[in-house]
PDB file of N, CA and C in Angstrom:
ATOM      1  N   UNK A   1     -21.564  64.489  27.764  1.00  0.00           N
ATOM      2  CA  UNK A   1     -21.845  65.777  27.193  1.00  0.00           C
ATOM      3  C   UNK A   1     -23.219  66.204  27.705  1.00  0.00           C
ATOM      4  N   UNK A   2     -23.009  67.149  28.202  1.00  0.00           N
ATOM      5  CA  UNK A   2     -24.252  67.794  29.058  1.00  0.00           C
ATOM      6  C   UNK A   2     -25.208  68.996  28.110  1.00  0.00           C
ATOM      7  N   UNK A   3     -24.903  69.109  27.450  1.00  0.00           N
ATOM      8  CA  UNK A   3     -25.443  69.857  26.449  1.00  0.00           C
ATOM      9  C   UNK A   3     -25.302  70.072  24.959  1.00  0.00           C
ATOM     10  N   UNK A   4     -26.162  69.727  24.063  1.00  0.00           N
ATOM     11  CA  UNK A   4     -25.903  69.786  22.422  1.00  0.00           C
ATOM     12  C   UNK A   4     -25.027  70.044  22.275  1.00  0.00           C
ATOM     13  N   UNK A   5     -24.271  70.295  21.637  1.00  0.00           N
ATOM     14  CA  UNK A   5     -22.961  70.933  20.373  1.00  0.00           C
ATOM     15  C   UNK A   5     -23.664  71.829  20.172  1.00  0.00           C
ATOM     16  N   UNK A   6     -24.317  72.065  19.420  1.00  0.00           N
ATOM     17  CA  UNK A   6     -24.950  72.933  18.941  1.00  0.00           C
ATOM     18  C   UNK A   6     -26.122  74.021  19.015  1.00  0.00           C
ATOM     19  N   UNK A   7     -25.849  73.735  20.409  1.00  0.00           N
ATOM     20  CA  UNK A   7     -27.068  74.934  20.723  1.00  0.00           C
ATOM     21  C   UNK A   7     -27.152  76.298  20.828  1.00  0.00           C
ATOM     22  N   UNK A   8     -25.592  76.168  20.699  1.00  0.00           N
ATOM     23  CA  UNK A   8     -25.373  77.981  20.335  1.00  0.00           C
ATOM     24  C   UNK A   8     -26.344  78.312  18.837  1.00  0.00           C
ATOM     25  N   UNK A   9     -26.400  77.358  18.234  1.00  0.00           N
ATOM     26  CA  UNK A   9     -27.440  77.816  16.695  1.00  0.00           C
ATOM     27  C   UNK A   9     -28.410  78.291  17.087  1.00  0.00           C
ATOM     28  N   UNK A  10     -29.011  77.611  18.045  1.00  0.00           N
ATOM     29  CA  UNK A  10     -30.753  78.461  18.772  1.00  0.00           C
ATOM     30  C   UNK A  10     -30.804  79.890  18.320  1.00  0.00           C
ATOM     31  N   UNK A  11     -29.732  80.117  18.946  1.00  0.00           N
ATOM     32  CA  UNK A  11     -29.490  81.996  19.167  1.00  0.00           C
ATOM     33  C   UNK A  11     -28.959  82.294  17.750  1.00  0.00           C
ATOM     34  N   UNK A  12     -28.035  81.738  17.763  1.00  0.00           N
ATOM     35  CA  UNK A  12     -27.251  81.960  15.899  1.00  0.00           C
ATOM     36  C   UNK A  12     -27.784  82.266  14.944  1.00  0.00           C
ATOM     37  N   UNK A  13     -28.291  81.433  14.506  1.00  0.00           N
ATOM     38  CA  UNK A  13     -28.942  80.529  13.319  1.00  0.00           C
ATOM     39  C   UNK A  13     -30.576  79.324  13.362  1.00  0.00           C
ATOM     40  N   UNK A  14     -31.692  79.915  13.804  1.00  0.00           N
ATOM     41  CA  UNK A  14     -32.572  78.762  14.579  1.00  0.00           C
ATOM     42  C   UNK A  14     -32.530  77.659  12.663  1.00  0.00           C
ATOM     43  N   UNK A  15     -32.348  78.384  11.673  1.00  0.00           N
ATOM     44  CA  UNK A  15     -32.324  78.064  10.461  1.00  0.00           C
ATOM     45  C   UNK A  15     -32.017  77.141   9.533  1.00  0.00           C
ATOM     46  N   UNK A  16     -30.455  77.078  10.445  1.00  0.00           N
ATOM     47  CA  UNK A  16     -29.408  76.386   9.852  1.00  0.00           C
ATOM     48  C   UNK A  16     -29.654  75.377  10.862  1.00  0.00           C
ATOM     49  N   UNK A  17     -29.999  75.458  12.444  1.00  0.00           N
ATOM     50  CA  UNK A  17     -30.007  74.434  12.989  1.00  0.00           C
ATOM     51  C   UNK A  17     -31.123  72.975  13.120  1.00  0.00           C
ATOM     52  N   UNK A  18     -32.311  73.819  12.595  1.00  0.00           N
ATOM     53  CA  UNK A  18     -33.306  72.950  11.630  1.00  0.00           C
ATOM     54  C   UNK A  18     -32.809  72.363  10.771  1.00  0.00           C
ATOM     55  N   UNK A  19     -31.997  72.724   9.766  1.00  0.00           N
ATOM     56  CA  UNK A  19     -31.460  71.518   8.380  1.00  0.00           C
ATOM     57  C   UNK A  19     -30.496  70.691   8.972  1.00  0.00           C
ATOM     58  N   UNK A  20     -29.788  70.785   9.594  1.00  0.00           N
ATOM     59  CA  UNK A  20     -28.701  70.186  10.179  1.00  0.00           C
ATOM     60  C   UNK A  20     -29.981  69.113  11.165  1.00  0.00           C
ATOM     61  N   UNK A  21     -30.649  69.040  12.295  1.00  0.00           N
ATOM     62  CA  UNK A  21     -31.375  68.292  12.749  1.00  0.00           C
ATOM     63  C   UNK A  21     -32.384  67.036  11.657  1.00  0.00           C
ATOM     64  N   UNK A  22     -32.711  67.787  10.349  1.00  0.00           N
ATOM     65  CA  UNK A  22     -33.307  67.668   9.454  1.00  0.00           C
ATOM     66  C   UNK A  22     -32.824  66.548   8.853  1.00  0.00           C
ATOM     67  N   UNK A  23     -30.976  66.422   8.585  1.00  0.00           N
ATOM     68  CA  UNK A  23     -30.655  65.662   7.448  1.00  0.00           C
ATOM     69  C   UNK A  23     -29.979  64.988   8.490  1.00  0.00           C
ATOM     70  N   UNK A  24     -29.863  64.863  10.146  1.00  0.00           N
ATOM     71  CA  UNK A  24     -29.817  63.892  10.677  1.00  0.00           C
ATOM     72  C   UNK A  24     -31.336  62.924  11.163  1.00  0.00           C
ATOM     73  N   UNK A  25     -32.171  63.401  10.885  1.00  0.00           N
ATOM     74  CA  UNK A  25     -33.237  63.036  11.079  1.00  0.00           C
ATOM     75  C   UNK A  25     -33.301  61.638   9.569  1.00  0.00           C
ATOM     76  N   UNK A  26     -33.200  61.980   8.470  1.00  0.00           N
ATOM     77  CA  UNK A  26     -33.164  61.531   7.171  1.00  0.00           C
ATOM     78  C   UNK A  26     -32.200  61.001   7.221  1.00  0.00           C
ATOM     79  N   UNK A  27     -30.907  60.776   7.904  1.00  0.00           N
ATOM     80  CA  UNK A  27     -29.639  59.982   7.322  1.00  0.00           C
ATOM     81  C   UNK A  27     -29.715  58.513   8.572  1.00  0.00           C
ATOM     82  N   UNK A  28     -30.761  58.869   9.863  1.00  0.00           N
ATOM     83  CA  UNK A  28     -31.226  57.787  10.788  1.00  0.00           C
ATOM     84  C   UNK A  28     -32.242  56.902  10.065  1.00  0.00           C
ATOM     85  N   UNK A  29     -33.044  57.398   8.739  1.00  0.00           N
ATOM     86  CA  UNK A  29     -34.536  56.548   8.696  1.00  0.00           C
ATOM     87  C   UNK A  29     -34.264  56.360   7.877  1.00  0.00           C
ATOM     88  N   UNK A  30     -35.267  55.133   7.739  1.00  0.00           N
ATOM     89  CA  UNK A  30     -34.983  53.713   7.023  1.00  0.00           C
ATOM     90  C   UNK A  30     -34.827  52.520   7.975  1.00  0.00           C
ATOM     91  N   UNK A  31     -34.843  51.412   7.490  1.00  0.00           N
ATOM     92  CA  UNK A  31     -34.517  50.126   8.268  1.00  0.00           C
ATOM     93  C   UNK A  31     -33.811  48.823   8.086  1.00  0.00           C
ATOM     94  N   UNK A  32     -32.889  49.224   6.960  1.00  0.00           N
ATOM     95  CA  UNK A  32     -32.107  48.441   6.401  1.00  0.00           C
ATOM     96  C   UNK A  32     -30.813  47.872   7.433  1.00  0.00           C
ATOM     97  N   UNK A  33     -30.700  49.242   7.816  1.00  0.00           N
ATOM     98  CA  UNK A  33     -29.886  49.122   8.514  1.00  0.00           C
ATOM     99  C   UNK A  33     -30.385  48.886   9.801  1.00  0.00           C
ATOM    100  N   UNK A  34     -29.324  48.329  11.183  1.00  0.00           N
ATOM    101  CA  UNK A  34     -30.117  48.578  12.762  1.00  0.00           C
ATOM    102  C   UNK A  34     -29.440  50.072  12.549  1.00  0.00           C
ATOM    103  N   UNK A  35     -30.052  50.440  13.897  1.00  0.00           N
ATOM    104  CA  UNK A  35     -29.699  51.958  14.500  1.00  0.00           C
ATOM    105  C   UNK A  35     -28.392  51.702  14.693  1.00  0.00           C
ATOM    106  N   UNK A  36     -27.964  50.760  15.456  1.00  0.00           N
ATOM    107  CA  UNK A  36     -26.420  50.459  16.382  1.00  0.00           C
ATOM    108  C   UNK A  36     -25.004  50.404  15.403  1.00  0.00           C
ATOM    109  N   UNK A  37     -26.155  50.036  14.059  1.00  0.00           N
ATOM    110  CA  UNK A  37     -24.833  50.031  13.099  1.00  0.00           C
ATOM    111  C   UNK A  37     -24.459  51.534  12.542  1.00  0.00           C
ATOM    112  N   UNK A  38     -25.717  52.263  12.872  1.00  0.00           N
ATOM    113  CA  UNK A  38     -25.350  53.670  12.066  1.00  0.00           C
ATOM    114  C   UNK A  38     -24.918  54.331  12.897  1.00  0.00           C
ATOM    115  N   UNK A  39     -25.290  54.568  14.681  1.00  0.00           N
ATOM    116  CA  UNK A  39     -24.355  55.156  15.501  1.00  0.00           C
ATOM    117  C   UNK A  39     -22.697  54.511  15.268  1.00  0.00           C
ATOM    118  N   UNK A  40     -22.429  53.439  14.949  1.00  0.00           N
ATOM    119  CA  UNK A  40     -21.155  52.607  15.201  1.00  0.00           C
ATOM    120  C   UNK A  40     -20.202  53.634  13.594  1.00  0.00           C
ATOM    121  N   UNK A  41     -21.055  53.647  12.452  1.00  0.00           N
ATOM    122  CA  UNK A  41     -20.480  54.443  11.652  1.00  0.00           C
ATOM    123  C   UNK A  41     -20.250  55.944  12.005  1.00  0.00           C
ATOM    124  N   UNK A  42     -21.137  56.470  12.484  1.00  0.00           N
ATOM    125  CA  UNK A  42     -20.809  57.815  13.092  1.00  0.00           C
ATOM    126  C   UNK A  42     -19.560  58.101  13.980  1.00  0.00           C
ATOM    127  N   UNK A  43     -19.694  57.551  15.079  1.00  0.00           N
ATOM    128  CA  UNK A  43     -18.546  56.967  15.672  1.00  0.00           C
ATOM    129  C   UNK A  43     -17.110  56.945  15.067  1.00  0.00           C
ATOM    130  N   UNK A  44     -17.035  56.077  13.931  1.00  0.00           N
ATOM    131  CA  UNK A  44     -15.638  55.980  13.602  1.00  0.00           C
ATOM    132  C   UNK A  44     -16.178  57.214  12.606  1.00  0.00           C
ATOM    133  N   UNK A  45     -16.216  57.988  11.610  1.00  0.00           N
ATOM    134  CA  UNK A  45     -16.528  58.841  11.214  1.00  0.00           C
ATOM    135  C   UNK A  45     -15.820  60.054  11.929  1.00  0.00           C
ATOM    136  N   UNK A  46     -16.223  60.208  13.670  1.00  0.00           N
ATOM    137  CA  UNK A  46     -15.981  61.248  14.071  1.00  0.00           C
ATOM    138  C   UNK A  46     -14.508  60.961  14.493  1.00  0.00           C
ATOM    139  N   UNK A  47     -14.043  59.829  15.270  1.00  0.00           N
ATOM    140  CA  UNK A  47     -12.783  59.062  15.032  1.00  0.00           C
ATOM    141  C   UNK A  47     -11.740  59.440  13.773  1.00  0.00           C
ATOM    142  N   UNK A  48     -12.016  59.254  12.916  1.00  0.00           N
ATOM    143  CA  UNK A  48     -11.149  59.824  11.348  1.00  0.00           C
ATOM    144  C   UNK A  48     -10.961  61.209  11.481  1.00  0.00           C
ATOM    145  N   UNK A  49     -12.216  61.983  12.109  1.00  0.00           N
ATOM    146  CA  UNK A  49     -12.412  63.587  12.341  1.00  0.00           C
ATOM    147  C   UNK A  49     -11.353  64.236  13.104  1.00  0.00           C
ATOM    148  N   UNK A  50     -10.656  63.388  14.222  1.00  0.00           N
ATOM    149  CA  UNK A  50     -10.442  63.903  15.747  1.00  0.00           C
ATOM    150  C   UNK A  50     -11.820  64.343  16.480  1.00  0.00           C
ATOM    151  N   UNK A  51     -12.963  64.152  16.414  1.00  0.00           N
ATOM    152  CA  UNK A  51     -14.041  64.239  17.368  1.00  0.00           C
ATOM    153  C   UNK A  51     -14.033  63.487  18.208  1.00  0.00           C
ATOM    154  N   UNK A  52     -13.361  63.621  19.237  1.00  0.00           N
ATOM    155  CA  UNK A  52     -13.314  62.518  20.710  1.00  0.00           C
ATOM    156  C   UNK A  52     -14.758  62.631  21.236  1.00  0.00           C
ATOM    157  N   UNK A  53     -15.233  64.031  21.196  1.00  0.00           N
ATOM    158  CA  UNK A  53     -16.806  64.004  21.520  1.00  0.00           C
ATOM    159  C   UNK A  53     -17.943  63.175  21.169  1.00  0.00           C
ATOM    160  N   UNK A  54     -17.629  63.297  19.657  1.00  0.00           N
ATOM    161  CA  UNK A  54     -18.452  62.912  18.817  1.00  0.00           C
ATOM    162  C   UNK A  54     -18.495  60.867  19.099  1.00  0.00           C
ATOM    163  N   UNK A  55     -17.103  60.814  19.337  1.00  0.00           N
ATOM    164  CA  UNK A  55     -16.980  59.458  19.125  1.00  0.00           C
ATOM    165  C   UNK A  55     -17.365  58.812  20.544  1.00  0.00           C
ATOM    166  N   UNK A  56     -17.495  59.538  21.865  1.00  0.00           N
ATOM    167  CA  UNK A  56     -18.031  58.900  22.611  1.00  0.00           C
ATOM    168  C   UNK A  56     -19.508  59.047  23.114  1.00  0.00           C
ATOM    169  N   UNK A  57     -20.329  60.430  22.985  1.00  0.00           N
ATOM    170  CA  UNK A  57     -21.852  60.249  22.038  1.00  0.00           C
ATOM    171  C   UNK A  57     -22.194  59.088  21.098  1.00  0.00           C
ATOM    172  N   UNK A  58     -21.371  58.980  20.661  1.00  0.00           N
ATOM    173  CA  UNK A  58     -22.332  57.783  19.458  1.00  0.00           C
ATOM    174  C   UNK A  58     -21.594  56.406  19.757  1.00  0.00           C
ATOM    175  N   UNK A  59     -20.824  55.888  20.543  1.00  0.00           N
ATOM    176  CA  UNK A  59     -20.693  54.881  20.949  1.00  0.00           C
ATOM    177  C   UNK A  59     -21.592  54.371  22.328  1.00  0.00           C
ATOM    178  N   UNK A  60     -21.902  55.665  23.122  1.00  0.00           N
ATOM    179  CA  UNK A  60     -22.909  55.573  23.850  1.00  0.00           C
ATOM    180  C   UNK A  60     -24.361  55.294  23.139  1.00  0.00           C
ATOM    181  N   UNK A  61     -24.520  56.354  22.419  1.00  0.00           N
ATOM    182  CA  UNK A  61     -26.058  55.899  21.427  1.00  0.00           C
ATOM    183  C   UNK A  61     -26.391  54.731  20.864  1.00  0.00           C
ATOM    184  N   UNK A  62     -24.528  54.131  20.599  1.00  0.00           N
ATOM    185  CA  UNK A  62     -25.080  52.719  19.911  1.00  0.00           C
ATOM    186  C   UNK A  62     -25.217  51.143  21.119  1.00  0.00           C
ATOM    187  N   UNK A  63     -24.871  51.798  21.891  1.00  0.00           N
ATOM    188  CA  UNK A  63     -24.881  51.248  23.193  1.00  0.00           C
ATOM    189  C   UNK A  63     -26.209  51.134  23.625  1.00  0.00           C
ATOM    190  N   UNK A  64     -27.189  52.194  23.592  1.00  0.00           N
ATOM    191  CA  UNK A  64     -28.062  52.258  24.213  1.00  0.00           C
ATOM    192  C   UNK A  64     -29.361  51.456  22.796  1.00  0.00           C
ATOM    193  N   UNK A  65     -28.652  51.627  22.144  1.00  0.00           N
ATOM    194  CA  UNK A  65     -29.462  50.879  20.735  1.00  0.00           C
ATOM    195  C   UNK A  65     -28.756  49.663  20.495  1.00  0.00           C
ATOM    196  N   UNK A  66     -28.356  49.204  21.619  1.00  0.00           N
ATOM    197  CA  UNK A  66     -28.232  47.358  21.614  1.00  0.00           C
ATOM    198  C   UNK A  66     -26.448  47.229  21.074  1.00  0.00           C
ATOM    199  N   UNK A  67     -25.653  47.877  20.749  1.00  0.00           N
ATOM    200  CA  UNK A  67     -24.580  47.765  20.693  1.00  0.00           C
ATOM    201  C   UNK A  67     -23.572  47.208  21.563  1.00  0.00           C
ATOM    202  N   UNK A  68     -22.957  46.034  21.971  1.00  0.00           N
ATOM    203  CA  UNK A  68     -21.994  45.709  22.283  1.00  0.00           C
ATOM    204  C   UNK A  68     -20.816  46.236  22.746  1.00  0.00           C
ATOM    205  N   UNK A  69     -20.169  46.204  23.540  1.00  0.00           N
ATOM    206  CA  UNK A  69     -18.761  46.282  23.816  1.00  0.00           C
ATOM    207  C   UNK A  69     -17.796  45.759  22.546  1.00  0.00           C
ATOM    208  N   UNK A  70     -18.288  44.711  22.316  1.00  0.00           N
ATOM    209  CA  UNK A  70     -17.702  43.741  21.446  1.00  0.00           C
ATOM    210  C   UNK A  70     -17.810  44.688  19.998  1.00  0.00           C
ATOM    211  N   UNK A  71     -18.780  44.858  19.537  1.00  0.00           N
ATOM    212  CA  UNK A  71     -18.904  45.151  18.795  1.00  0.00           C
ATOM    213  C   UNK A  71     -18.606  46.626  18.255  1.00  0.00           C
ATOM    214  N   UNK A  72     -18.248  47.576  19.425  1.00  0.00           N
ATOM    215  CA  UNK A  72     -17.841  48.972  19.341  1.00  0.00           C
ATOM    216  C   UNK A  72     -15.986  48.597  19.191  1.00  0.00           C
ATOM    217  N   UNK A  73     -15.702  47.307  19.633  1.00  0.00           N
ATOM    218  CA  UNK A  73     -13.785  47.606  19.519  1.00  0.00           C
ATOM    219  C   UNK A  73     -13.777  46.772  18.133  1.00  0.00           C
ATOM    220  N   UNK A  74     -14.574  45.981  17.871  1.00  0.00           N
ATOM    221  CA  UNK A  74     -14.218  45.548  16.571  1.00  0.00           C
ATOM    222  C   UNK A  74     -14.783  46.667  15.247  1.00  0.00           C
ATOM    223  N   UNK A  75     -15.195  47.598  15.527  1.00  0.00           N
ATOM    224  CA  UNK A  75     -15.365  48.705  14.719  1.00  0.00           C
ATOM    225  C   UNK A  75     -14.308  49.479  14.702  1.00  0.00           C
ATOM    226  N   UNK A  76     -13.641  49.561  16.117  1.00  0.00           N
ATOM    227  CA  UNK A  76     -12.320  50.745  16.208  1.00  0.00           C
ATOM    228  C   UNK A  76     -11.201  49.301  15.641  1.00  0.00           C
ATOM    229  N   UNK A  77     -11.058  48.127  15.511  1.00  0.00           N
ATOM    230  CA  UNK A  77     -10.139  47.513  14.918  1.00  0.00           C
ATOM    231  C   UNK A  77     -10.321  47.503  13.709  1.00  0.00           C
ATOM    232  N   UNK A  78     -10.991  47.738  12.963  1.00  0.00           N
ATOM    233  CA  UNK A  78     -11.548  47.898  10.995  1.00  0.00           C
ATOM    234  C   UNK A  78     -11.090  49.347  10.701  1.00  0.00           C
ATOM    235  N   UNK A  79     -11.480  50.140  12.084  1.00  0.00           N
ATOM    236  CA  UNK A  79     -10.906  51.860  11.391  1.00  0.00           C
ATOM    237  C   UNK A  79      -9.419  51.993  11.490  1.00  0.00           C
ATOM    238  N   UNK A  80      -9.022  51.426  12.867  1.00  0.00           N
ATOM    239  CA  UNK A  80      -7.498  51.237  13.121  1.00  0.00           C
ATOM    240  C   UNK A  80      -6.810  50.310  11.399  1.00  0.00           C
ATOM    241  N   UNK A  81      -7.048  49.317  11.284  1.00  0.00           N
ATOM    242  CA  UNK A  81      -6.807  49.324   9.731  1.00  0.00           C
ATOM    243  C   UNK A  81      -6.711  50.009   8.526  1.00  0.00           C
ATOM    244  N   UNK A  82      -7.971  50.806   8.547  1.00  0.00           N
ATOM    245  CA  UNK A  82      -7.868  51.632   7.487  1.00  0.00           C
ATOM    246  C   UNK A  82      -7.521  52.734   7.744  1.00  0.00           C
ATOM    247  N   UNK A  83      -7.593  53.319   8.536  1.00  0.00           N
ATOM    248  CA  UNK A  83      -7.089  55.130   9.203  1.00  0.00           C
ATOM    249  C   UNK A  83      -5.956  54.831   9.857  1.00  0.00           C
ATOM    250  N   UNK A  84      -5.156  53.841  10.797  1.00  0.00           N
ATOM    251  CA  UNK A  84      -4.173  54.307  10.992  1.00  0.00           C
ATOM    252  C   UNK A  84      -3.813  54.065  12.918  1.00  0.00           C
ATOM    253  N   UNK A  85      -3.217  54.367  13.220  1.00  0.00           N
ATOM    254  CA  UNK A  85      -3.287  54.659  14.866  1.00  0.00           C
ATOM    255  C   UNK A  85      -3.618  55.332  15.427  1.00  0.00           C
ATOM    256  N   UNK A  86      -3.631  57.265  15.207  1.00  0.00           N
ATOM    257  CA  UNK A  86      -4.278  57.742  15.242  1.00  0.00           C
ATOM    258  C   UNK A  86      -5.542  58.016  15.858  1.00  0.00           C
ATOM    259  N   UNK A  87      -6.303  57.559  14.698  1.00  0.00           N
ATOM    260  CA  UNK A  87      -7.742  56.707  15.485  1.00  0.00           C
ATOM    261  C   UNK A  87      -7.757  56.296  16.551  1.00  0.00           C
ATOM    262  N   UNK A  88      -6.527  54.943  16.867  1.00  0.00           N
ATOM    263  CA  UNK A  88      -6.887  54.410  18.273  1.00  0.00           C
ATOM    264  C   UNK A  88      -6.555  55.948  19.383  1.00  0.00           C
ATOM    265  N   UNK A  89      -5.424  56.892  18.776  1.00  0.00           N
ATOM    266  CA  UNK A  89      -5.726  57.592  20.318  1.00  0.00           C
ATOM    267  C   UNK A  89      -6.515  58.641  21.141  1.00  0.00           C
ATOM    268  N   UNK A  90      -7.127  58.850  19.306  1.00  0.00           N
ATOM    269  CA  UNK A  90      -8.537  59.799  19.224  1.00  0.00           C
ATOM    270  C   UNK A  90      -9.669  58.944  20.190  1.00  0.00           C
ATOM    271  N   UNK A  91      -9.494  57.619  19.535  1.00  0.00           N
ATOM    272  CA  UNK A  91     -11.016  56.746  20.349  1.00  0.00           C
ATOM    273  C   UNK A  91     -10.109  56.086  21.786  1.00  0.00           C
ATOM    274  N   UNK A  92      -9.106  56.258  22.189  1.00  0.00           N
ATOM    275  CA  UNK A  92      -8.910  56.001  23.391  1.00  0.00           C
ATOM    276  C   UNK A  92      -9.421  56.977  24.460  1.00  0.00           C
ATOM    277  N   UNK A  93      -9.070  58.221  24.163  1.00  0.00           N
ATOM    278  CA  UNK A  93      -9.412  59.589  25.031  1.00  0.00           C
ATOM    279  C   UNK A  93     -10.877  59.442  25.247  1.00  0.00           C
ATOM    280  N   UNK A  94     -11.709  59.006  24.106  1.00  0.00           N
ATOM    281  CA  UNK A  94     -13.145  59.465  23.957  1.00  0.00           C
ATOM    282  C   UNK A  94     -13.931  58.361  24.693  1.00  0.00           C
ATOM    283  N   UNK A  95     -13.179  57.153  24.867  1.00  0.00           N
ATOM    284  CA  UNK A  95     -13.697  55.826  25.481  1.00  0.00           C
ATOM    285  C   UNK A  95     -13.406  55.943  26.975  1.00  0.00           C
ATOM    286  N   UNK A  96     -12.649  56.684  27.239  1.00  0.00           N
ATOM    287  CA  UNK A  96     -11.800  56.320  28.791  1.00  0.00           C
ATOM    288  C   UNK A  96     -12.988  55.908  29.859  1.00  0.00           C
ATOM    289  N   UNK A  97     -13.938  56.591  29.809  1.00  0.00           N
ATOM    290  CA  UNK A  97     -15.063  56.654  31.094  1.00  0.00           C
ATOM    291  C   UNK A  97     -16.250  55.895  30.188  1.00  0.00           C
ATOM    292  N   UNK A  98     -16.087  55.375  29.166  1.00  0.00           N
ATOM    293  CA  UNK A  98     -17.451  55.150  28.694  1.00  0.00           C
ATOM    294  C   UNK A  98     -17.884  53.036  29.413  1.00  0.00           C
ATOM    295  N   UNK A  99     -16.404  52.970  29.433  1.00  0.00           N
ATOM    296  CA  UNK A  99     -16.614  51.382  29.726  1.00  0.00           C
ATOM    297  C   UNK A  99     -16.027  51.138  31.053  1.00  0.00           C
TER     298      UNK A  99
END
């Protein structure tokens, strides 16, 4: 993805696109968690969504924040459990080029 989602807000909304940056800013901090685990929730999150986008952004992010291979299919095998198949063909499309 070569450019935000959301940058049509610039022009839109500069408003709305501040709170939205805002309460992703606040839903990243803290340190309880690693980073890799909260991209890995986003991920399946957008997965449940149909966000193929979404889901290969944040499997990349959690990638780049120490995330595993390993550890990104055993996340899509816990959602494939609870969501369904589905999932796998939402996160198949969104994975194709990522690995």
């Amino acid at each position: 993805m070569s450019e935000h989602p959301l940058k049509v807000y610039e022009r839109l909304d500069p408003a709305l696109l501040k709170l939205v940056k805002e309460n992703g800013d606040f839903a990243f901090s803290g340190n309880a968690l690693p980073k890799k685990f909260k991209y890995l929730m986003v991920m399946a999150i957008d997965a449940v969504h149909g966000a193929p986008q979404g889901v290969k952004a944040n499997a990349v992010a959690a990638m780049q924040a120490g995330a595993t291979k390993e550890e990104i299919m055993e996340t899509l095998r816990i959602l494939q459990y609870v969501s369904g198949a589905g999932v796998v063909y939402v996160t198949a499309h969104a994975l194709e080029n990522v690995f």
